[in-house]
PDB file of N, CA and C in Angstrom:
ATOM      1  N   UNK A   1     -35.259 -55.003 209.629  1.00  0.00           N
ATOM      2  CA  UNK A   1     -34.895 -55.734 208.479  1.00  0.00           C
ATOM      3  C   UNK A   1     -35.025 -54.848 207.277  1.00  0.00           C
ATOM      4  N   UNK A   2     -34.509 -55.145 206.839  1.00  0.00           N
ATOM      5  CA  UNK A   2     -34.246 -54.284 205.268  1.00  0.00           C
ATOM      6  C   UNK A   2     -34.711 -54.755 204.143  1.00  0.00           C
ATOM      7  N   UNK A   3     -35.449 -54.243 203.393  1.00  0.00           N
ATOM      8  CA  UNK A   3     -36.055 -55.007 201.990  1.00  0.00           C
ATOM      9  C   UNK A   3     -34.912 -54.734 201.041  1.00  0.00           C
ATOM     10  N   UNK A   4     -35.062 -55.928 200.271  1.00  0.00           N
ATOM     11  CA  UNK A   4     -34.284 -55.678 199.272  1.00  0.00           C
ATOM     12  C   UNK A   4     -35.184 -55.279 197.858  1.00  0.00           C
ATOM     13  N   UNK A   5     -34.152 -54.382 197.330  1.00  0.00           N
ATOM     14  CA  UNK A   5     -34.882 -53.749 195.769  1.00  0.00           C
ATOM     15  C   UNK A   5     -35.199 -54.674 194.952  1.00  0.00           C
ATOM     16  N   UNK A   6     -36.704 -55.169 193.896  1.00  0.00           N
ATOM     17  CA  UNK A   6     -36.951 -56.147 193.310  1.00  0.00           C
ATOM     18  C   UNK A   6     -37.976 -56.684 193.507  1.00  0.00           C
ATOM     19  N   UNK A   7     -38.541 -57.547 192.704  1.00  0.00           N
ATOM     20  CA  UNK A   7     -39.892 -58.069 192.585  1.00  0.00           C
ATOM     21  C   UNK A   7     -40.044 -58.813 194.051  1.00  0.00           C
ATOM     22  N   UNK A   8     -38.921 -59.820 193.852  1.00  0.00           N
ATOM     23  CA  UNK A   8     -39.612 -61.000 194.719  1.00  0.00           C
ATOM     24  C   UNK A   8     -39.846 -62.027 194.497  1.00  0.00           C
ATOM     25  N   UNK A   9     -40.071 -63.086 194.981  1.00  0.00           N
ATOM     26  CA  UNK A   9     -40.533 -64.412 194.553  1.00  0.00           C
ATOM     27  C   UNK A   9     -42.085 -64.443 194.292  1.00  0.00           C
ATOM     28  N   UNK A  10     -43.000 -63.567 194.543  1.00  0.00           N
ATOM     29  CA  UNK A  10     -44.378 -63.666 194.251  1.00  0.00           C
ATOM     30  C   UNK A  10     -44.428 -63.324 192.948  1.00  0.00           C
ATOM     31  N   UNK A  11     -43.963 -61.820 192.608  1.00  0.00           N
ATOM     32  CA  UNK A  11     -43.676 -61.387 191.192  1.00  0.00           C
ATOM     33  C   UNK A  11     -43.308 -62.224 190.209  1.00  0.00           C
ATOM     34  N   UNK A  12     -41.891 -62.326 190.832  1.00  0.00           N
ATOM     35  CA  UNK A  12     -41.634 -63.842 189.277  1.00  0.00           C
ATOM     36  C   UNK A  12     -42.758 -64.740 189.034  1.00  0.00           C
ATOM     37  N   UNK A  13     -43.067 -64.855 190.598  1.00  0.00           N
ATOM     38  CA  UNK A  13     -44.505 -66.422 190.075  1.00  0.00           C
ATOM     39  C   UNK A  13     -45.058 -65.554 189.151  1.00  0.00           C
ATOM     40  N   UNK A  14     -45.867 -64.474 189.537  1.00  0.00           N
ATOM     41  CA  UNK A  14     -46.961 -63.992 188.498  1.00  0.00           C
ATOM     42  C   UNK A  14     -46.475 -63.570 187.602  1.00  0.00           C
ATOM     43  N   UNK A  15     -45.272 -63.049 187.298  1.00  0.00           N
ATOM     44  CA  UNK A  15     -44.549 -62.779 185.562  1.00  0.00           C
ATOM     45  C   UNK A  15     -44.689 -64.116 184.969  1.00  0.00           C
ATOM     46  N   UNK A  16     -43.877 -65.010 185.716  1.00  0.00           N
ATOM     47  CA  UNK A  16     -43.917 -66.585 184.615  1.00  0.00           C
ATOM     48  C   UNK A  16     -45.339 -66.524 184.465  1.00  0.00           C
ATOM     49  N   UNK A  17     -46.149 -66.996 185.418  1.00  0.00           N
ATOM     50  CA  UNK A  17     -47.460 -67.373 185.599  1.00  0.00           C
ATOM     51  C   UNK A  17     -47.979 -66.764 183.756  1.00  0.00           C
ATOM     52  N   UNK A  18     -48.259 -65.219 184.077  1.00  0.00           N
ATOM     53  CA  UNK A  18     -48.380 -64.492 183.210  1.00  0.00           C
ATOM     54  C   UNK A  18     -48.023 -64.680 181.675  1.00  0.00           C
ATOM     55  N   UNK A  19     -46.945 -65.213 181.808  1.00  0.00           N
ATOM     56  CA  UNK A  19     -46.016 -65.754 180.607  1.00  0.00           C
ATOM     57  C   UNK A  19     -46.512 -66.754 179.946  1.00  0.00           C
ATOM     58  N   UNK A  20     -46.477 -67.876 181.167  1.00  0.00           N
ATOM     59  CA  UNK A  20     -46.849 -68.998 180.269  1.00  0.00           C
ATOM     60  C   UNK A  20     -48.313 -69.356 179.678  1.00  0.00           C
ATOM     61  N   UNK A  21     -49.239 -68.401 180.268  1.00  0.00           N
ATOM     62  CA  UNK A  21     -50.540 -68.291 179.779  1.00  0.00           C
ATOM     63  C   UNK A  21     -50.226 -67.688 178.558  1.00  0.00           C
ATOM     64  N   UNK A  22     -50.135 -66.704 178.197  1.00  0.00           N
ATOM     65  CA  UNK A  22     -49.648 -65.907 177.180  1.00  0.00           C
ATOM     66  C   UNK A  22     -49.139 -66.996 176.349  1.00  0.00           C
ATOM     67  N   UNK A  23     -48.158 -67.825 176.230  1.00  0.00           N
ATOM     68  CA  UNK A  23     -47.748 -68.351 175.602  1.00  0.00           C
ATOM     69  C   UNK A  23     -48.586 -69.669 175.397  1.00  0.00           C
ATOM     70  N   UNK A  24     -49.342 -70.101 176.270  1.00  0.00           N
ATOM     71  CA  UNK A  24     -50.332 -71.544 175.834  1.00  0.00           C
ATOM     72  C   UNK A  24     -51.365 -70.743 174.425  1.00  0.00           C
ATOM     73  N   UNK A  25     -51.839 -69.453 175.299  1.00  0.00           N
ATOM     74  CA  UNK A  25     -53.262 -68.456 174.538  1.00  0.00           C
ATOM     75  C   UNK A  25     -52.468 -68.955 172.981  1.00  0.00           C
ATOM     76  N   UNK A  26     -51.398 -68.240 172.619  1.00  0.00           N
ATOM     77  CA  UNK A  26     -50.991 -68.148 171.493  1.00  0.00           C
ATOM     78  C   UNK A  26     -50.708 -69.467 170.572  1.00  0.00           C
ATOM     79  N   UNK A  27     -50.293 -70.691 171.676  1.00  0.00           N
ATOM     80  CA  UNK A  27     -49.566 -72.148 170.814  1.00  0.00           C
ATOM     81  C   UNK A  27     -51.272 -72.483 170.485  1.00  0.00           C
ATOM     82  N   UNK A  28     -52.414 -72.413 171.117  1.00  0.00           N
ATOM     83  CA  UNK A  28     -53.724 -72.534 171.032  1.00  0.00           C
ATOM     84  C   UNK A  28     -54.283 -71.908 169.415  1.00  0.00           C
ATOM     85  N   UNK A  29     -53.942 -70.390 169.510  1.00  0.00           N
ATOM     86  CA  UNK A  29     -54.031 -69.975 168.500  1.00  0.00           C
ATOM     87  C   UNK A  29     -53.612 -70.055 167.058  1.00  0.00           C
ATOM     88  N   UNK A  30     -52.441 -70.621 166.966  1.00  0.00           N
ATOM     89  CA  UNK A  30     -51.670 -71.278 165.925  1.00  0.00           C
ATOM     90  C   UNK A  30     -52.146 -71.938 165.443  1.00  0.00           C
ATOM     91  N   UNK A  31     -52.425 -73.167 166.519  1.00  0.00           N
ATOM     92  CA  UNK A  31     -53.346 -74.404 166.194  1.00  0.00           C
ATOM     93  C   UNK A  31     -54.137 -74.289 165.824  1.00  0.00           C
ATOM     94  N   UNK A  32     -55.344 -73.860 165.700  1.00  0.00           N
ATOM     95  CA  UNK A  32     -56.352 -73.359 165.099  1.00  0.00           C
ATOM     96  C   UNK A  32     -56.475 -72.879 164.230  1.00  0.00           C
ATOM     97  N   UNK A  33     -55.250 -71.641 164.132  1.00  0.00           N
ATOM     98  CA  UNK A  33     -55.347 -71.122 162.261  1.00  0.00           C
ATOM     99  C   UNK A  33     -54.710 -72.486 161.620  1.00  0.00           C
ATOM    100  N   UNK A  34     -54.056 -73.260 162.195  1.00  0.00           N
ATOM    101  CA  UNK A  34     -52.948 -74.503 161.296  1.00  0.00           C
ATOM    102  C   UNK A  34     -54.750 -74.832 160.623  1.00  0.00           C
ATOM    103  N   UNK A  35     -55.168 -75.492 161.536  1.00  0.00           N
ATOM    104  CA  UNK A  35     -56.397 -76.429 161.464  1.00  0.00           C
ATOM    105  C   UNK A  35     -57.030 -75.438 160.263  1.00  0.00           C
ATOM    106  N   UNK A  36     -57.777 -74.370 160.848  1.00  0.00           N
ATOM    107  CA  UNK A  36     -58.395 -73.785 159.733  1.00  0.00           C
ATOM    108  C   UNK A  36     -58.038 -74.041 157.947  1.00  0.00           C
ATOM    109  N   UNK A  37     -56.953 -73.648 157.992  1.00  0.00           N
ATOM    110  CA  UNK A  37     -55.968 -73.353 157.277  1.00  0.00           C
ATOM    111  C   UNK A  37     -56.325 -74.441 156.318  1.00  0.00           C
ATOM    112  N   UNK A  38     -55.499 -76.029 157.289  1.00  0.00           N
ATOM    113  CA  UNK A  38     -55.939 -76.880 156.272  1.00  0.00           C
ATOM    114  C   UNK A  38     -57.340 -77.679 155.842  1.00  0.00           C
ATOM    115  N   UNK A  39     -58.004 -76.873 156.538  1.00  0.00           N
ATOM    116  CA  UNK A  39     -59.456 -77.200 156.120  1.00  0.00           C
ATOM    117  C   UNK A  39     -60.220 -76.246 154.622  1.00  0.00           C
ATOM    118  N   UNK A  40     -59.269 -75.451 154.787  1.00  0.00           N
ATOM    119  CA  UNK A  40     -59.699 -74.502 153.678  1.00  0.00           C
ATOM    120  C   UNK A  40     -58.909 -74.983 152.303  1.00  0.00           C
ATOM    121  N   UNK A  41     -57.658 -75.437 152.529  1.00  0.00           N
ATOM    122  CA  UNK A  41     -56.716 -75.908 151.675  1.00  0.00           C
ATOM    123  C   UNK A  41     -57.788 -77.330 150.464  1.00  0.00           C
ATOM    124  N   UNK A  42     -58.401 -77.815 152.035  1.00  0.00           N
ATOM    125  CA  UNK A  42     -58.705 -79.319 151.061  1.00  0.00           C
ATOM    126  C   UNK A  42     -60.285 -78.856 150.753  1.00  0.00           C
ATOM    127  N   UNK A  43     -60.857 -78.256 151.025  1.00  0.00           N
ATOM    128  CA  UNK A  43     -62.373 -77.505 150.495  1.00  0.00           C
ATOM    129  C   UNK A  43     -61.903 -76.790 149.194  1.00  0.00           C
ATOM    130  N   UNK A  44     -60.815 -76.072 149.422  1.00  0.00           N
ATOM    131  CA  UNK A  44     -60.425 -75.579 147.449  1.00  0.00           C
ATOM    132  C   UNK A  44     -59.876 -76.426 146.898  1.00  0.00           C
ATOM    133  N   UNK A  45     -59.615 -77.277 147.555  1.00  0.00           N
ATOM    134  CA  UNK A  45     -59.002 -78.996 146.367  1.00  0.00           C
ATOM    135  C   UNK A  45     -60.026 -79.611 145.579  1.00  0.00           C
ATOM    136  N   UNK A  46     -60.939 -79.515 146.661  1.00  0.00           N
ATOM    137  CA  UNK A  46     -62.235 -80.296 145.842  1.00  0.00           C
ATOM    138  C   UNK A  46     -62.747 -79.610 145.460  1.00  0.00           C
ATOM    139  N   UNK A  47     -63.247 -78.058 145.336  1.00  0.00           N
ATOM    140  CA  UNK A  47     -63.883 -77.156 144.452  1.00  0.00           C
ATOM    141  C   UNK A  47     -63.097 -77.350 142.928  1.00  0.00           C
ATOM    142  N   UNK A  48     -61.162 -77.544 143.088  1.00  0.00           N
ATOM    143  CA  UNK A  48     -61.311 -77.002 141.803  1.00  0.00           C
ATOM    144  C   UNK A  48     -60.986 -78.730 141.055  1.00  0.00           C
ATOM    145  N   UNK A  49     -60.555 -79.496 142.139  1.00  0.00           N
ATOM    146  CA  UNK A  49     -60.543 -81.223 141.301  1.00  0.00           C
ATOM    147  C   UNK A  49     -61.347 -81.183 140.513  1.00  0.00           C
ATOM    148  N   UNK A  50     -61.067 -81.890 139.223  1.00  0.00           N
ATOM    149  CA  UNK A  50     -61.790 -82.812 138.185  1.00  0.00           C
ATOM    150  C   UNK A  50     -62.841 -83.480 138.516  1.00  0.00           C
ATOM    151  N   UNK A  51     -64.106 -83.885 138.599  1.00  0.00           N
ATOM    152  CA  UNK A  51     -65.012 -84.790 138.940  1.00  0.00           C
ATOM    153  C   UNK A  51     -64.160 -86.078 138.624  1.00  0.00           C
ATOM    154  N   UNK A  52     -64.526 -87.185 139.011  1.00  0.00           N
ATOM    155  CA  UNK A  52     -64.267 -88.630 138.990  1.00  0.00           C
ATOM    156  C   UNK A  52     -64.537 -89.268 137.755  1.00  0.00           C
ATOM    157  N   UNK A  53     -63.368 -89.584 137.216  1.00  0.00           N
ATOM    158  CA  UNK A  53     -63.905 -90.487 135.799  1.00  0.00           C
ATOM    159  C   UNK A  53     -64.737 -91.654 135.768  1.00  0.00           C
ATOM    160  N   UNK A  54     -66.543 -91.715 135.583  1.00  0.00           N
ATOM    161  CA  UNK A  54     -66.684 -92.274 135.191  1.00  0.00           C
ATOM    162  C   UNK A  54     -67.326 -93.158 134.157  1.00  0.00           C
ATOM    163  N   UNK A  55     -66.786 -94.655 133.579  1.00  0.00           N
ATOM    164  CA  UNK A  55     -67.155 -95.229 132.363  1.00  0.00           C
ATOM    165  C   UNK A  55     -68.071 -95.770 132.829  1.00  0.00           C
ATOM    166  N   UNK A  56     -68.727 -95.625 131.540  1.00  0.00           N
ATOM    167  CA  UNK A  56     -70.198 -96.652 131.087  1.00  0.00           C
ATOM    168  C   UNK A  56     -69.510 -98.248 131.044  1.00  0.00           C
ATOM    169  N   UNK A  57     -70.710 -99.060 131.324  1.00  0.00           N
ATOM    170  CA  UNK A  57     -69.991-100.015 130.964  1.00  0.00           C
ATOM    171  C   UNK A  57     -70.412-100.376 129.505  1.00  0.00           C
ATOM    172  N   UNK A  58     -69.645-101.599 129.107  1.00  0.00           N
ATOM    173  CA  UNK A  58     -69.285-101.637 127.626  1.00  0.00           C
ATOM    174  C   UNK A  58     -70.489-102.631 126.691  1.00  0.00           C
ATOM    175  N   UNK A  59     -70.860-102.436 126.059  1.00  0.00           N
ATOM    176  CA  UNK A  59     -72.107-102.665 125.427  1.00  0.00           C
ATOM    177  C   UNK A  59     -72.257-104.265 125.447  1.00  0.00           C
ATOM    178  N   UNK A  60     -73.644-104.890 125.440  1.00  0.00           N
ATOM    179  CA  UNK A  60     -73.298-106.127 125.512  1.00  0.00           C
ATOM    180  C   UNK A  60     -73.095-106.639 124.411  1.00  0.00           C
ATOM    181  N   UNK A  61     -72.044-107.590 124.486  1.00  0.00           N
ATOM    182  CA  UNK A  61     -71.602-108.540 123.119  1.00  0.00           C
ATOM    183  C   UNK A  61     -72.844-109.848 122.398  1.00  0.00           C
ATOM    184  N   UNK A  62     -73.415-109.194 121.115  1.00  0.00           N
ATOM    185  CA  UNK A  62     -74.339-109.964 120.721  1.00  0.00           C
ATOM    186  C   UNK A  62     -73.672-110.784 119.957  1.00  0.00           C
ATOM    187  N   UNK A  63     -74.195-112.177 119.601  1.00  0.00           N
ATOM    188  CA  UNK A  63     -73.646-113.211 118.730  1.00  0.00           C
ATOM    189  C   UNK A  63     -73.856-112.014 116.973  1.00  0.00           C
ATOM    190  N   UNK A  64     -72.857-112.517 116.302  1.00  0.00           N
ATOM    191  CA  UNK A  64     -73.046-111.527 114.907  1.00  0.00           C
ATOM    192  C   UNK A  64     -74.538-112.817 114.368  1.00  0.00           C
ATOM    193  N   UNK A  65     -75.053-111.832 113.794  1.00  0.00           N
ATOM    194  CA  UNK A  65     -76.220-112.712 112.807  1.00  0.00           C
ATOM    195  C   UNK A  65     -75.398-113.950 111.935  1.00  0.00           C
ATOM    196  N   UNK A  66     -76.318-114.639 111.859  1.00  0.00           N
ATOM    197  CA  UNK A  66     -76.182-115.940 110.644  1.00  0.00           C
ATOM    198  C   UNK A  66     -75.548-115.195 109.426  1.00  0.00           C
ATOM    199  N   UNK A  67     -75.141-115.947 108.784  1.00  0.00           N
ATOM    200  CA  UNK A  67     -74.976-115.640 107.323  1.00  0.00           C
ATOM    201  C   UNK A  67     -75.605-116.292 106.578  1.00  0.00           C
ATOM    202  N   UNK A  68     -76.262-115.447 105.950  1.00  0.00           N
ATOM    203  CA  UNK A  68     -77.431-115.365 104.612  1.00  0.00           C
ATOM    204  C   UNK A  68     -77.203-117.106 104.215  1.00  0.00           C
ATOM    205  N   UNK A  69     -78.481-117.933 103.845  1.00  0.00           N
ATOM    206  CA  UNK A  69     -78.069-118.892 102.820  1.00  0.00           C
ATOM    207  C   UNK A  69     -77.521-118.996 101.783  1.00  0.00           C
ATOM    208  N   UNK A  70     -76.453-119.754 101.033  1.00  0.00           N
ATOM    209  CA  UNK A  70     -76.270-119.774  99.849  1.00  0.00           C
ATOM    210  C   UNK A  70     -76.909-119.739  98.808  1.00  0.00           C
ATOM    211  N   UNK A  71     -77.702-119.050  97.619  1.00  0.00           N
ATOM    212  CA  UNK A  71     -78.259-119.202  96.941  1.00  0.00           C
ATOM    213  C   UNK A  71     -78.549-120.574  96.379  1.00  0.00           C
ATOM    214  N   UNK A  72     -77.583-121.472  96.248  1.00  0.00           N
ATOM    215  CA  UNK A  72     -77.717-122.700  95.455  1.00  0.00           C
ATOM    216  C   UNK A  72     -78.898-123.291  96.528  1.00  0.00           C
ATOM    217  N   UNK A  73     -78.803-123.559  97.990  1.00  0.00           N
ATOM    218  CA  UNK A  73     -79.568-123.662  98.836  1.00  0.00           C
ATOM    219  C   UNK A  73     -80.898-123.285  98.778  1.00  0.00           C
ATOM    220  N   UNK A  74     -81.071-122.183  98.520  1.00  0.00           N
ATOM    221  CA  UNK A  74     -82.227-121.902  98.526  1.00  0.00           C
ATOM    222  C   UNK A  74     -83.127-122.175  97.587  1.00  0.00           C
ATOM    223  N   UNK A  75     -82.111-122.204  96.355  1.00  0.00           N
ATOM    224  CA  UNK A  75     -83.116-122.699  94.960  1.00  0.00           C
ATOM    225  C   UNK A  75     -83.191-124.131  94.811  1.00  0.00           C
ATOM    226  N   UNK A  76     -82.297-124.936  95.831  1.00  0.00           N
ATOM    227  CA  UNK A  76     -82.830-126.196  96.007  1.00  0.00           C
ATOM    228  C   UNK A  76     -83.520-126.516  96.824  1.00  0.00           C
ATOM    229  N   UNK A  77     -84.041-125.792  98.080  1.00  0.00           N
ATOM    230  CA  UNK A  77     -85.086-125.794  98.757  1.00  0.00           C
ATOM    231  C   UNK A  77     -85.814-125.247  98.059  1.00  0.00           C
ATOM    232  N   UNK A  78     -86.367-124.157  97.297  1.00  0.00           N
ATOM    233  CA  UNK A  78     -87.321-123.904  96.374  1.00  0.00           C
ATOM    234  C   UNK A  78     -88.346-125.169  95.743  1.00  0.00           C
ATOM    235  N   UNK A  79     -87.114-125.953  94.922  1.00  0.00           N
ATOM    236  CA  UNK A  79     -87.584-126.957  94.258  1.00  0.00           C
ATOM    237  C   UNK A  79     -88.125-128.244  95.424  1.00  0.00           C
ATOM    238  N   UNK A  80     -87.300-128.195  96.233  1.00  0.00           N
ATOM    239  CA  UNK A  80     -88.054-129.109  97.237  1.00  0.00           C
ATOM    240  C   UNK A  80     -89.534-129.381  97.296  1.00  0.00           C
ATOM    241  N   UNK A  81     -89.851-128.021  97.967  1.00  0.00           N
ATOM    242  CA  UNK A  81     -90.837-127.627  98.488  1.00  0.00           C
ATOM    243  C   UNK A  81     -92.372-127.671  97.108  1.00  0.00           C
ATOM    244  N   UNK A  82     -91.568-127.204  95.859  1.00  0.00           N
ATOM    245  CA  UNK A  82     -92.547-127.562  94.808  1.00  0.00           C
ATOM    246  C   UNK A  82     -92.916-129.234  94.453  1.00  0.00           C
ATOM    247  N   UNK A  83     -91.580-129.851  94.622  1.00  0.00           N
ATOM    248  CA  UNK A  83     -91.748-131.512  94.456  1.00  0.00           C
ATOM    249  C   UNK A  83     -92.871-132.106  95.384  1.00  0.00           C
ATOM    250  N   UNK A  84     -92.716-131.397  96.890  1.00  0.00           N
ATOM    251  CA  UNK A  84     -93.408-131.390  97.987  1.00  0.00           C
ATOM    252  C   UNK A  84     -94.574-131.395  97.725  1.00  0.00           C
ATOM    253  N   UNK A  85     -95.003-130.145  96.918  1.00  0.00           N
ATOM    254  CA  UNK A  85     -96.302-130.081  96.576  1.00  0.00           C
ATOM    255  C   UNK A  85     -97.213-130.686  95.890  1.00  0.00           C
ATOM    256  N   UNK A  86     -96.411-131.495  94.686  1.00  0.00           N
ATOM    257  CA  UNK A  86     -96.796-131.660  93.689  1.00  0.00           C
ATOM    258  C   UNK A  86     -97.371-133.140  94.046  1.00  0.00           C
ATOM    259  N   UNK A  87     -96.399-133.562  94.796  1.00  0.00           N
ATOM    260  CA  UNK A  87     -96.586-135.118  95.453  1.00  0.00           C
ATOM    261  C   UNK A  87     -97.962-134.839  96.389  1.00  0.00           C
ATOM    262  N   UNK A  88     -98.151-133.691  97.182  1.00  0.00           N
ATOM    263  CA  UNK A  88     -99.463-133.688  97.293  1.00  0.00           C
ATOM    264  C   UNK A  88    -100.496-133.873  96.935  1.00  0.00           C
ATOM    265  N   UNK A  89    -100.369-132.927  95.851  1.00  0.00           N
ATOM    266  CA  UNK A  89    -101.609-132.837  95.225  1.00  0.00           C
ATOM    267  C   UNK A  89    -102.159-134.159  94.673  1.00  0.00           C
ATOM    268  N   UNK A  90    -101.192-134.759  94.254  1.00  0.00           N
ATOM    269  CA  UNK A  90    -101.459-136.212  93.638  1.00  0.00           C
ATOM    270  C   UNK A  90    -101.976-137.079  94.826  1.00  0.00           C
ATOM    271  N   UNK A  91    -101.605-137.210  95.757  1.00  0.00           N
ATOM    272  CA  UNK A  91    -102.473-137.891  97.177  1.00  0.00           C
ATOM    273  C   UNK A  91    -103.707-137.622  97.221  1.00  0.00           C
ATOM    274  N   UNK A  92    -103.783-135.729  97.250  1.00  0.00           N
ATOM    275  CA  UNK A  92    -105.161-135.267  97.203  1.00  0.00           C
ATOM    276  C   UNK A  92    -106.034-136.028  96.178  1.00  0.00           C
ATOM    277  N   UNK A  93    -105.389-136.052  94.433  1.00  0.00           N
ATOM    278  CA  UNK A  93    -106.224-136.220  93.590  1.00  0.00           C
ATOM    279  C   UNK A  93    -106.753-138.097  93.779  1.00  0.00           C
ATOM    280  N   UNK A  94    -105.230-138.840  94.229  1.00  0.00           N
ATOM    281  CA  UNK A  94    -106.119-140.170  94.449  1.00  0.00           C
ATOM    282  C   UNK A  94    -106.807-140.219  95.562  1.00  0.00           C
ATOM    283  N   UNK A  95    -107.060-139.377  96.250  1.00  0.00           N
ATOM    284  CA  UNK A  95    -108.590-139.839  97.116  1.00  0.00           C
ATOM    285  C   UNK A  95    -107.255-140.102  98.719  1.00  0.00           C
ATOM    286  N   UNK A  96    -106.360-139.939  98.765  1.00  0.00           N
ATOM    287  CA  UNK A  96    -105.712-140.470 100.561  1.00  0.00           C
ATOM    288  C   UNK A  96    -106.085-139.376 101.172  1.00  0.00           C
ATOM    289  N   UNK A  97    -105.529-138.287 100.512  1.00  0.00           N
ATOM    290  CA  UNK A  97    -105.855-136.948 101.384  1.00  0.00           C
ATOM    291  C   UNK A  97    -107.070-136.031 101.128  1.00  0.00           C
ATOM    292  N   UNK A  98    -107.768-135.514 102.429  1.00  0.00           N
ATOM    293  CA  UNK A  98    -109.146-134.865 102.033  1.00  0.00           C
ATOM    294  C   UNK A  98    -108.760-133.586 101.858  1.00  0.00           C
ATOM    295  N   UNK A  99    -109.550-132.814 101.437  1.00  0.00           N
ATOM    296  CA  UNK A  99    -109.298-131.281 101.218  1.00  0.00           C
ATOM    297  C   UNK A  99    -108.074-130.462 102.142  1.00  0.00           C
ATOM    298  N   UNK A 100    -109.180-130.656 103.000  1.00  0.00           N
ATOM    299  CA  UNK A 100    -108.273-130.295 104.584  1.00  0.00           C
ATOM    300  C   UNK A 100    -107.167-130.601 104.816  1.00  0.00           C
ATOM    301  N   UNK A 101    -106.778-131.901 104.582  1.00  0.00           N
ATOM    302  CA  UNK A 101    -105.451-132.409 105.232  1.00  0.00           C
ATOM    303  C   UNK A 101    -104.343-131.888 104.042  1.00  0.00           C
ATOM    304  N   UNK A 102    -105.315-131.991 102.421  1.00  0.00           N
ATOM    305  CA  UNK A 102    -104.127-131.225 102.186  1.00  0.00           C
ATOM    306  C   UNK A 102    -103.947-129.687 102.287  1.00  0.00           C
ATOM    307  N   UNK A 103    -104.700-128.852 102.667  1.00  0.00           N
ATOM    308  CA  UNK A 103    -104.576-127.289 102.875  1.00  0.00           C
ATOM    309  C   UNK A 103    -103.702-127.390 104.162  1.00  0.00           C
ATOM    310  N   UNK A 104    -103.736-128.343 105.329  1.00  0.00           N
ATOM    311  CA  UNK A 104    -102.877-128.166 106.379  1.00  0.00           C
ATOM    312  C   UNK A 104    -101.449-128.602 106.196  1.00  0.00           C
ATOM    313  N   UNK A 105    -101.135-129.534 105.213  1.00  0.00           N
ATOM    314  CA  UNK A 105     -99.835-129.923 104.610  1.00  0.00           C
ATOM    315  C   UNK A 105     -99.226-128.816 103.767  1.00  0.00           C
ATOM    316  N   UNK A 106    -100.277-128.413 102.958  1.00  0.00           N
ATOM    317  CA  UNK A 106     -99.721-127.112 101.641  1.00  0.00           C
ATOM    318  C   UNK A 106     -99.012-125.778 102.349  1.00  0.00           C
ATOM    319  N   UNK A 107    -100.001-125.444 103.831  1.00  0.00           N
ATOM    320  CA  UNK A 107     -99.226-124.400 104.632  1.00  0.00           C
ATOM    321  C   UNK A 107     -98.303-124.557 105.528  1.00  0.00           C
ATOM    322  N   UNK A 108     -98.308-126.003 105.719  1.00  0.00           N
ATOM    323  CA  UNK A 108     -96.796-126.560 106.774  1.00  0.00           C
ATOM    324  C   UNK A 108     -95.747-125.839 105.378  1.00  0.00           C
ATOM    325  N   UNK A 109     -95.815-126.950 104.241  1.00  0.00           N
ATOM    326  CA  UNK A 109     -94.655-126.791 103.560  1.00  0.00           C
ATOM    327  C   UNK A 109     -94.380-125.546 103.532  1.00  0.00           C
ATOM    328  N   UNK A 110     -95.060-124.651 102.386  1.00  0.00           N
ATOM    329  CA  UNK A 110     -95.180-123.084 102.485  1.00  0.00           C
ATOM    330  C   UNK A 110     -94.778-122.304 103.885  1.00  0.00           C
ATOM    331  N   UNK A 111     -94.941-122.407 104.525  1.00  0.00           N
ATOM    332  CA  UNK A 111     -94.361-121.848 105.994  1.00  0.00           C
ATOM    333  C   UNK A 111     -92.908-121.855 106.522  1.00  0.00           C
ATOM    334  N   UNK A 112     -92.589-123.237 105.892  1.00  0.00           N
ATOM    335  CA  UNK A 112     -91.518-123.757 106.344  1.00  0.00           C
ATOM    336  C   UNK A 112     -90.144-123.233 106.106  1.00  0.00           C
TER     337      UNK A 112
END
């Protein structure tokens, strides 16, 4: 029998064979730099991103103060408070109220 010139059918197996390892090694390798790649991509995203805006929250809303009394008000509470007194003292002087009761009346009003 006569050989014929040429690999053979074992050869081809082990050329493909050969081949397609070669070629997984490398689609393997790709993959991996891909991966790397975009792992490095989004690690310098966030190195050079902006930090996150954030707000304070917003101060609490106080009622605005009263407004001042009217003067006329006050100088008629003024006088009140002297009529107040005066009517005291006169209790005190007829004998209803004792010392005491009126010093505890004189500093209600006065306080008030």
């Amino acid at each position: 029998m006569a050989r014929r010139a040429g690999v053979g059918l074992i050869g081809t197996t082990m050329v493909a064979g050969a081949a397609y390892s070669a070629g997984s090694r490398g689609a393997q390798r790709s993959a991996q730099e891909a991966s790397q790649e975009q792992r490095l991509n989004e690690l310098e995203a966030q190195q050079t991103a902006p930090p996150p805006q954030t707000y304070a929250p917003p101060p609490p809303a106080y009622a605005p103060p009263p407004p001042p009394p009217p003067a006329a008000s006050t100088a008629a509470s003024q006088s009140d408070r002297i009529e107040q007194l005066k009517q005291l003292a006169d209790l005190k002087q007829s004998g209803v109220l004792t010392t005491q009761e009126f010093e505890q009346e004189k500093q209600r009003i006065l306080g008030s």
